[in-house]
PDB file of N, CA and C in Angstrom:
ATOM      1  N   UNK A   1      84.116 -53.031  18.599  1.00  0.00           N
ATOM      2  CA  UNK A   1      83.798 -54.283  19.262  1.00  0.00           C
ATOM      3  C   UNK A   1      85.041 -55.172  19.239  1.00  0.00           C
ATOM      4  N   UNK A   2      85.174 -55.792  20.124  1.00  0.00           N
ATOM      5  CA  UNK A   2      86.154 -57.088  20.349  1.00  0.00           C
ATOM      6  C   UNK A   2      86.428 -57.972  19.125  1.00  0.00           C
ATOM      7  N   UNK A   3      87.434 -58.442  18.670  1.00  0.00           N
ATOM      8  CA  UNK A   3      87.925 -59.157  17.621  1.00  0.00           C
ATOM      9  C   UNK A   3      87.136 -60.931  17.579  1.00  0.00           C
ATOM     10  N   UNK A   4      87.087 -60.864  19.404  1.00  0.00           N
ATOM     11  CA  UNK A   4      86.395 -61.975  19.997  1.00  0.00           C
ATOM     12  C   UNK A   4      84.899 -62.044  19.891  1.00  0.00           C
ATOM     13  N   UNK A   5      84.510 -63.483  19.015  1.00  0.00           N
ATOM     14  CA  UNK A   5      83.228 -63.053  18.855  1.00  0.00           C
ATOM     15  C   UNK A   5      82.633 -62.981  20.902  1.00  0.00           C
ATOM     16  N   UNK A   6      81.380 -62.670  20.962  1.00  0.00           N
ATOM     17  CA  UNK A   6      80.741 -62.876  21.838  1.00  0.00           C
ATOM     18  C   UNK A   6      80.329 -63.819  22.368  1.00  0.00           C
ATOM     19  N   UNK A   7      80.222 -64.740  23.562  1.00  0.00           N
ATOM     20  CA  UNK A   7      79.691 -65.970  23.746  1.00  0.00           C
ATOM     21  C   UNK A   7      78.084 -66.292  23.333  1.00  0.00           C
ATOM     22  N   UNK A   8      77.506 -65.116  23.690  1.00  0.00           N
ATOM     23  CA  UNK A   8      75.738 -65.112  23.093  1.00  0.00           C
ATOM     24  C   UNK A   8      75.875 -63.866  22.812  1.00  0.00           C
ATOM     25  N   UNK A   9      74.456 -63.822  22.058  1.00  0.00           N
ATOM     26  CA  UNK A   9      73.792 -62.914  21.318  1.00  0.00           C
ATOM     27  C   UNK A   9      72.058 -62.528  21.845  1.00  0.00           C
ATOM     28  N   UNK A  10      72.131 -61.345  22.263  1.00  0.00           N
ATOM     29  CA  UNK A  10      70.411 -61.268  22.004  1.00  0.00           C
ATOM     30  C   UNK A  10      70.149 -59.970  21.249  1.00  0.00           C
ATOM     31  N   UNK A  11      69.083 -60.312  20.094  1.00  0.00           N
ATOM     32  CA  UNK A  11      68.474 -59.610  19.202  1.00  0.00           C
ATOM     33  C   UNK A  11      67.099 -58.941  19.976  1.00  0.00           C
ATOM     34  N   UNK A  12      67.121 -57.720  20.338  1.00  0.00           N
ATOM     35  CA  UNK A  12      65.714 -56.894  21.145  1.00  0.00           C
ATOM     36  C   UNK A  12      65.886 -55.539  20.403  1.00  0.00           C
ATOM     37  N   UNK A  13      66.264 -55.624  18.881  1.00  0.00           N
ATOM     38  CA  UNK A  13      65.341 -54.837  18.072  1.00  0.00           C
ATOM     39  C   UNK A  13      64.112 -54.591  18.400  1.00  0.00           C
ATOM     40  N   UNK A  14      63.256 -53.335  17.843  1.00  0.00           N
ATOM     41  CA  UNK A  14      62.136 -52.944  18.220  1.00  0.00           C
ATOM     42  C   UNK A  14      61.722 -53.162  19.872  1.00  0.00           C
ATOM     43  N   UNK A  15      62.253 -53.587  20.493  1.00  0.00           N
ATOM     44  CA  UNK A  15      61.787 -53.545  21.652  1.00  0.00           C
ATOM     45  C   UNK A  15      62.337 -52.501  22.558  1.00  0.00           C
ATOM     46  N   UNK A  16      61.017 -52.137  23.412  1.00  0.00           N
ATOM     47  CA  UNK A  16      61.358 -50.401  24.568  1.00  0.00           C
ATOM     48  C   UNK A  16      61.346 -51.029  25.717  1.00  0.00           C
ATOM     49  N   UNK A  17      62.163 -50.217  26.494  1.00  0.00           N
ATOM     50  CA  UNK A  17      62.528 -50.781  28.346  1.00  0.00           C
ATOM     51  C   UNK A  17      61.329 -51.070  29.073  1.00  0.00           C
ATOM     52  N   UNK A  18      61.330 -52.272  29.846  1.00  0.00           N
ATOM     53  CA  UNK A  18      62.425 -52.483  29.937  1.00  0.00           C
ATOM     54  C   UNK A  18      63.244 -53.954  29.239  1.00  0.00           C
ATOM     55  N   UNK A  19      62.103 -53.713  28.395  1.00  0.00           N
ATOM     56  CA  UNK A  19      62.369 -55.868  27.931  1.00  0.00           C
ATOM     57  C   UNK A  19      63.556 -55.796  27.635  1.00  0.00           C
ATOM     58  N   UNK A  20      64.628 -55.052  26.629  1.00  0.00           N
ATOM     59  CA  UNK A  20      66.133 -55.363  26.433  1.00  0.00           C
ATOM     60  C   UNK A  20      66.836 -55.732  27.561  1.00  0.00           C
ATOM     61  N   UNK A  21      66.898 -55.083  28.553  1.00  0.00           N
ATOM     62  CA  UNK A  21      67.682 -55.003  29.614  1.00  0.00           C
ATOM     63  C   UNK A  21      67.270 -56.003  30.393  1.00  0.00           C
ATOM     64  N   UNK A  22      65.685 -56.750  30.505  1.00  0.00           N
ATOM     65  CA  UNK A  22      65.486 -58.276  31.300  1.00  0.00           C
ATOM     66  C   UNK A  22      65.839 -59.374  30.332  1.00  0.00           C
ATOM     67  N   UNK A  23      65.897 -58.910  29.057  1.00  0.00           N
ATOM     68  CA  UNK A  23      66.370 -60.371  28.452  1.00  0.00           C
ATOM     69  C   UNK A  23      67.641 -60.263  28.467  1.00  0.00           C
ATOM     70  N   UNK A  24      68.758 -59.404  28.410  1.00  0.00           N
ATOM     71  CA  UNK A  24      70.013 -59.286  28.623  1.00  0.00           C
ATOM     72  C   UNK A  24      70.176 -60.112  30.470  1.00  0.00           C
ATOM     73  N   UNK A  25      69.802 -59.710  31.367  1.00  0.00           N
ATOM     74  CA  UNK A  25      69.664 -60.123  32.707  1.00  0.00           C
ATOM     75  C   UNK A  25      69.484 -61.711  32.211  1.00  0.00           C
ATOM     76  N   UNK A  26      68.693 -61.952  31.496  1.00  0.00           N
ATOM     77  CA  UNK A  26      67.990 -63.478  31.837  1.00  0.00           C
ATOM     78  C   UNK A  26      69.388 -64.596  30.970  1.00  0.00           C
ATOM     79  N   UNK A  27      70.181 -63.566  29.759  1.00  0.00           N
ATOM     80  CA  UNK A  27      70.602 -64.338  29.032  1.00  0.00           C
ATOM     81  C   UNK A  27      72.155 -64.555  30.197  1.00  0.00           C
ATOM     82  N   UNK A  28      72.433 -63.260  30.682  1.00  0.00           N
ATOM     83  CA  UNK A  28      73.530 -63.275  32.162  1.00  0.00           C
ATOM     84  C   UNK A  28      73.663 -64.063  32.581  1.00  0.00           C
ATOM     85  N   UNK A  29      72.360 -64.555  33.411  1.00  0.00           N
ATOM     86  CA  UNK A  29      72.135 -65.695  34.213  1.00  0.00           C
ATOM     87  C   UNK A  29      72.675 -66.901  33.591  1.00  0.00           C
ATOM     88  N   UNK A  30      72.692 -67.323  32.096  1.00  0.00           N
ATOM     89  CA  UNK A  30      73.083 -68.276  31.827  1.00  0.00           C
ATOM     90  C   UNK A  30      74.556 -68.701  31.302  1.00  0.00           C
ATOM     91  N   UNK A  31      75.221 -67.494  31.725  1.00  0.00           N
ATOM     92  CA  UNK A  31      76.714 -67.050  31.740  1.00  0.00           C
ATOM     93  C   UNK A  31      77.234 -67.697  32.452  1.00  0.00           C
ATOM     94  N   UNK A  32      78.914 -68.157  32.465  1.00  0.00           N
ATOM     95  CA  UNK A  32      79.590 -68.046  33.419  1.00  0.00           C
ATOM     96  C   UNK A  32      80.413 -66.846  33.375  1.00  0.00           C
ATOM     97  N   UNK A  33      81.288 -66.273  34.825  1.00  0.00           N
ATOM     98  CA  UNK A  33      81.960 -65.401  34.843  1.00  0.00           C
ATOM     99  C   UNK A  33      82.979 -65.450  34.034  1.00  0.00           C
ATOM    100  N   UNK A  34      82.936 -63.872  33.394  1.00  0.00           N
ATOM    101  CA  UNK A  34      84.091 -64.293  32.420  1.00  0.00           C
ATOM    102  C   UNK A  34      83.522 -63.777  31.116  1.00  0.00           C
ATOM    103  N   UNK A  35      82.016 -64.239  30.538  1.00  0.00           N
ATOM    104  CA  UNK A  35      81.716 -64.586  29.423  1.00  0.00           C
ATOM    105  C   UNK A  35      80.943 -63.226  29.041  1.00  0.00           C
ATOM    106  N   UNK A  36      80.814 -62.934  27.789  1.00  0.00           N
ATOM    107  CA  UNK A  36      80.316 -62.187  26.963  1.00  0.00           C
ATOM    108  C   UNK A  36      79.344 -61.986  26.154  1.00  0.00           C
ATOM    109  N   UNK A  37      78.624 -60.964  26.343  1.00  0.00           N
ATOM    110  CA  UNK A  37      77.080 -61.181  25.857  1.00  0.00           C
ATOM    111  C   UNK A  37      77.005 -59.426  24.824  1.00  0.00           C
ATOM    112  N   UNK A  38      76.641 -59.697  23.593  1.00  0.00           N
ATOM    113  CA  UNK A  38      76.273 -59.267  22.852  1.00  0.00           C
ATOM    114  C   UNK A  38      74.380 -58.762  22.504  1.00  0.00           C
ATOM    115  N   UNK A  39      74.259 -57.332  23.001  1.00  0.00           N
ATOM    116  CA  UNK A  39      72.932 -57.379  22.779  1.00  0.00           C
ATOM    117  C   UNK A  39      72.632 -55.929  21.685  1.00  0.00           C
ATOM    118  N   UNK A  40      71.689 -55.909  20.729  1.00  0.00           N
ATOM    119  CA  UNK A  40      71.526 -55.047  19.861  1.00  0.00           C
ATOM    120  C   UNK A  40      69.671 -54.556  20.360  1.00  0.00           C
ATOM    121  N   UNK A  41      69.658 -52.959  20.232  1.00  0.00           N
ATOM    122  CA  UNK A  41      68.929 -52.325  20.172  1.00  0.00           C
ATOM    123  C   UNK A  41      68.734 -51.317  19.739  1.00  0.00           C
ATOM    124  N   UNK A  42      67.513 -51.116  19.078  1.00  0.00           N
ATOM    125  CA  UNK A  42      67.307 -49.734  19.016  1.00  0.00           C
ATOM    126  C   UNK A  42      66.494 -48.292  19.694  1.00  0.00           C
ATOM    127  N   UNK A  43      65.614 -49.267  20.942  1.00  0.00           N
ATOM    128  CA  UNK A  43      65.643 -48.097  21.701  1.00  0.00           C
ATOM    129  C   UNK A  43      66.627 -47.018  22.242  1.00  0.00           C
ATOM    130  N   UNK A  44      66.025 -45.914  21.860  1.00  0.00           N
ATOM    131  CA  UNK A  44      67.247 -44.586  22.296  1.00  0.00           C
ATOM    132  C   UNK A  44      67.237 -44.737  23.102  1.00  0.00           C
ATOM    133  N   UNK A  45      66.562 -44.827  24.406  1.00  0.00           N
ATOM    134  CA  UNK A  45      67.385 -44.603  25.782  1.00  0.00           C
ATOM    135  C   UNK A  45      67.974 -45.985  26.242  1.00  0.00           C
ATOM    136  N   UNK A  46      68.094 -47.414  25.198  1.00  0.00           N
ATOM    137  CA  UNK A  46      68.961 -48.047  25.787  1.00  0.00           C
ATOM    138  C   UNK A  46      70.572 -48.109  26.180  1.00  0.00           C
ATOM    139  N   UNK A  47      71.109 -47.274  25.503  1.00  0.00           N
ATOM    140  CA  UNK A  47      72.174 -46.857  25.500  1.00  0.00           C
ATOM    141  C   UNK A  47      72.515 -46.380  27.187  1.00  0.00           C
ATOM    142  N   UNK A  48      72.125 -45.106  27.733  1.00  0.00           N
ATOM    143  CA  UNK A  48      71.913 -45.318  29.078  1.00  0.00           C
ATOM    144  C   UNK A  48      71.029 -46.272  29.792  1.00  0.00           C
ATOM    145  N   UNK A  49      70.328 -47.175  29.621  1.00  0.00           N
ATOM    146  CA  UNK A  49      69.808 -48.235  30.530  1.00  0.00           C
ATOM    147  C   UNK A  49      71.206 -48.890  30.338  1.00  0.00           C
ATOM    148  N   UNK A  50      71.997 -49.534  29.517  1.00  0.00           N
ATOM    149  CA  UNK A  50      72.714 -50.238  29.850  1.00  0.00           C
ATOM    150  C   UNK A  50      73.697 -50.086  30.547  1.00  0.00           C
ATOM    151  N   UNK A  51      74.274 -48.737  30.916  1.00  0.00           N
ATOM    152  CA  UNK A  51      75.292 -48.360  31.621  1.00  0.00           C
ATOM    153  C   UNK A  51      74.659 -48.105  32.929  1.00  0.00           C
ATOM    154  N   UNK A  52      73.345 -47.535  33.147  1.00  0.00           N
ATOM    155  CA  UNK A  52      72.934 -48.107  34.501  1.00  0.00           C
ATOM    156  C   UNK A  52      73.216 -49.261  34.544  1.00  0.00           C
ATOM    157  N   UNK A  53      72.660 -50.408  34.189  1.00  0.00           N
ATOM    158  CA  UNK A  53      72.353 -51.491  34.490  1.00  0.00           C
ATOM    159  C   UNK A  53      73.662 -52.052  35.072  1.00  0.00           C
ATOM    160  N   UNK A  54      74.934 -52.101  34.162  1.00  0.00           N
ATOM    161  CA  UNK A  54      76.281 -52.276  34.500  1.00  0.00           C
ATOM    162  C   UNK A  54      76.829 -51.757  35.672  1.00  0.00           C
ATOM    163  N   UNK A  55      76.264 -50.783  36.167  1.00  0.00           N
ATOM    164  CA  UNK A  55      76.950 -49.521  37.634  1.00  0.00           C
ATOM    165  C   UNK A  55      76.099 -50.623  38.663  1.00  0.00           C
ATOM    166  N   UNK A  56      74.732 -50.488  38.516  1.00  0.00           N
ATOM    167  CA  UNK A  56      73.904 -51.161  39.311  1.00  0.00           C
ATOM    168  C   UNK A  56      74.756 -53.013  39.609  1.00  0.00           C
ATOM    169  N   UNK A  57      74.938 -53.713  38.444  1.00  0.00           N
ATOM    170  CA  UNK A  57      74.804 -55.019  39.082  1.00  0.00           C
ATOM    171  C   UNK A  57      76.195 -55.620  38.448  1.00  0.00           C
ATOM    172  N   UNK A  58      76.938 -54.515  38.113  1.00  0.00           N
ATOM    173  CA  UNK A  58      78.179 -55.002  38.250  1.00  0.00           C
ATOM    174  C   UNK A  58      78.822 -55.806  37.490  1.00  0.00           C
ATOM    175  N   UNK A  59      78.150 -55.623  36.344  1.00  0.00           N
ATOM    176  CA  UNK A  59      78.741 -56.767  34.851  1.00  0.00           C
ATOM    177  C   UNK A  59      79.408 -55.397  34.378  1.00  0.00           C
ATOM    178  N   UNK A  60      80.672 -55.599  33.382  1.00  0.00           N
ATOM    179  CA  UNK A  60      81.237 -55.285  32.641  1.00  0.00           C
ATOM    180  C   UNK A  60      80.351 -54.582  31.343  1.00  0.00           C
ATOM    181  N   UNK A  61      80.633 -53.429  31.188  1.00  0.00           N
ATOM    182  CA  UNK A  61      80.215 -52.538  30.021  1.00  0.00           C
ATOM    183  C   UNK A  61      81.558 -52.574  29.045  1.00  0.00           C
ATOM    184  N   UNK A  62      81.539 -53.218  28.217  1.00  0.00           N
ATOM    185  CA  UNK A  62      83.063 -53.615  27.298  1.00  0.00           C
ATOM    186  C   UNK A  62      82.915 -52.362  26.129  1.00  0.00           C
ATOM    187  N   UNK A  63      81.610 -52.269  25.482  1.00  0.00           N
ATOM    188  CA  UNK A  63      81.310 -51.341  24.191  1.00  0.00           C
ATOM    189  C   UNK A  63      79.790 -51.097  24.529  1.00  0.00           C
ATOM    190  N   UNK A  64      79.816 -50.261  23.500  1.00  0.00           N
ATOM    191  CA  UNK A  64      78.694 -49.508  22.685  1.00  0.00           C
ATOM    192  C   UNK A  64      78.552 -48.923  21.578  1.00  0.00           C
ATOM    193  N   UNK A  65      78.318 -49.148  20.590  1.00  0.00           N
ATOM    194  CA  UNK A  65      78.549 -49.081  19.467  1.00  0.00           C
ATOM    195  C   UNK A  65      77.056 -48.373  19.044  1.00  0.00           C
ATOM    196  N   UNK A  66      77.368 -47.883  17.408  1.00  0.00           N
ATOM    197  CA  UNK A  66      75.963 -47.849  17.006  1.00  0.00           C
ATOM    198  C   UNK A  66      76.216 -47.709  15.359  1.00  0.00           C
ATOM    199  N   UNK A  67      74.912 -48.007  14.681  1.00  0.00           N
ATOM    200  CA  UNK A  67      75.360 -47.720  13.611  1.00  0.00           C
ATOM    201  C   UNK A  67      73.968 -48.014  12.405  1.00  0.00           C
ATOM    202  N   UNK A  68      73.137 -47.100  11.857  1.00  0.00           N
ATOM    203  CA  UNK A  68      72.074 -47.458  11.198  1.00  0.00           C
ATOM    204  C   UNK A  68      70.934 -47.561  12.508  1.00  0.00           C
ATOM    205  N   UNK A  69      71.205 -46.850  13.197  1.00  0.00           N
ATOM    206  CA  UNK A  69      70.108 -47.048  14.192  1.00  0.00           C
ATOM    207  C   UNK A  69      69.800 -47.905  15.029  1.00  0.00           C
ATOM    208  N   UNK A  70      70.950 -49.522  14.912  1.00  0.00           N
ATOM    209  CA  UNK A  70      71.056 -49.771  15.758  1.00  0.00           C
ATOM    210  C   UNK A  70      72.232 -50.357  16.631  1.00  0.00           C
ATOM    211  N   UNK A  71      72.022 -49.925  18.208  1.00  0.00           N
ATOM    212  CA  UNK A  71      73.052 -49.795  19.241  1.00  0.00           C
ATOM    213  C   UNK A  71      73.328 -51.446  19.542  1.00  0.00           C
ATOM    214  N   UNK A  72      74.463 -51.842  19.264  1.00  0.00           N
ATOM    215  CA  UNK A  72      74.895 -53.105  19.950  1.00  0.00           C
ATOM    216  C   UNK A  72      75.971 -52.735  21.650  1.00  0.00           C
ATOM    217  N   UNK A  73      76.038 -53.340  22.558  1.00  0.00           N
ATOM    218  CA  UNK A  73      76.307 -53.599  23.591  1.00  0.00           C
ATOM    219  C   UNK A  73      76.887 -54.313  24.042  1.00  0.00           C
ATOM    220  N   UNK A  74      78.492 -54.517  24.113  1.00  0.00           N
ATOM    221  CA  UNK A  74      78.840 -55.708  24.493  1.00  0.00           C
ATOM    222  C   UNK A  74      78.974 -55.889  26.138  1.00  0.00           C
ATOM    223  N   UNK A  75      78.974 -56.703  27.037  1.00  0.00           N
ATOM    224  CA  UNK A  75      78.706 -57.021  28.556  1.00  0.00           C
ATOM    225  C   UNK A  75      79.598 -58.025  28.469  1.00  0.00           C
ATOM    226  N   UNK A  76      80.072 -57.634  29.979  1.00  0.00           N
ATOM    227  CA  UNK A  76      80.803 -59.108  30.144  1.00  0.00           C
ATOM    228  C   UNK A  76      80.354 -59.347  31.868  1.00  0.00           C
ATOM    229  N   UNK A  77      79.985 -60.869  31.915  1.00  0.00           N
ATOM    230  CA  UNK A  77      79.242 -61.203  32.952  1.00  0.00           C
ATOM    231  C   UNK A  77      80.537 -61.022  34.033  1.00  0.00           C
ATOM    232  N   UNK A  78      80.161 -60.346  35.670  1.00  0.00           N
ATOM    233  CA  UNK A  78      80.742 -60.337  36.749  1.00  0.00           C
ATOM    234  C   UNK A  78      81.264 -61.890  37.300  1.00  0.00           C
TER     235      UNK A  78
END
């Protein structure tokens, strides 16, 4: 991960698709371009939802990390 913290954070532990990936969308929205969003999960297939999601709408896939089960994500808003 970036040395830089993240501008936000969303915590969607325990949560299955597609809620990570609309609260990541919703926290976007409150981005400006440029900015960086930090999201942690542990659904297994979020790991590919998020790299769809990035191909699809065009935000920045910076990382993916994992570790203890759970996957953090860093994004950077288009």
């Amino acid at each position: 991960m970036s040395a830089t913290p993240p501008d936000a954070e969303i915590d969607a532990r325990g949560l299955n698709c597609p809620l990570p990936i609309l609260r990541a969308k919703r926290a976007l929205a409150g981005l400006v371009s440029g900015q960086t969003l930090a999201v942690q999960t542990t659904d297994i297939h979020a790991v590919l939802d998020f790299q769809a999601f990035c191909r699809q709408t065009g935000h920045g896939l910076l990382s993916q990390t994992e570790a203890g089960g759970v996957a953090t994500h860093l994004l950077r808003k288009r």
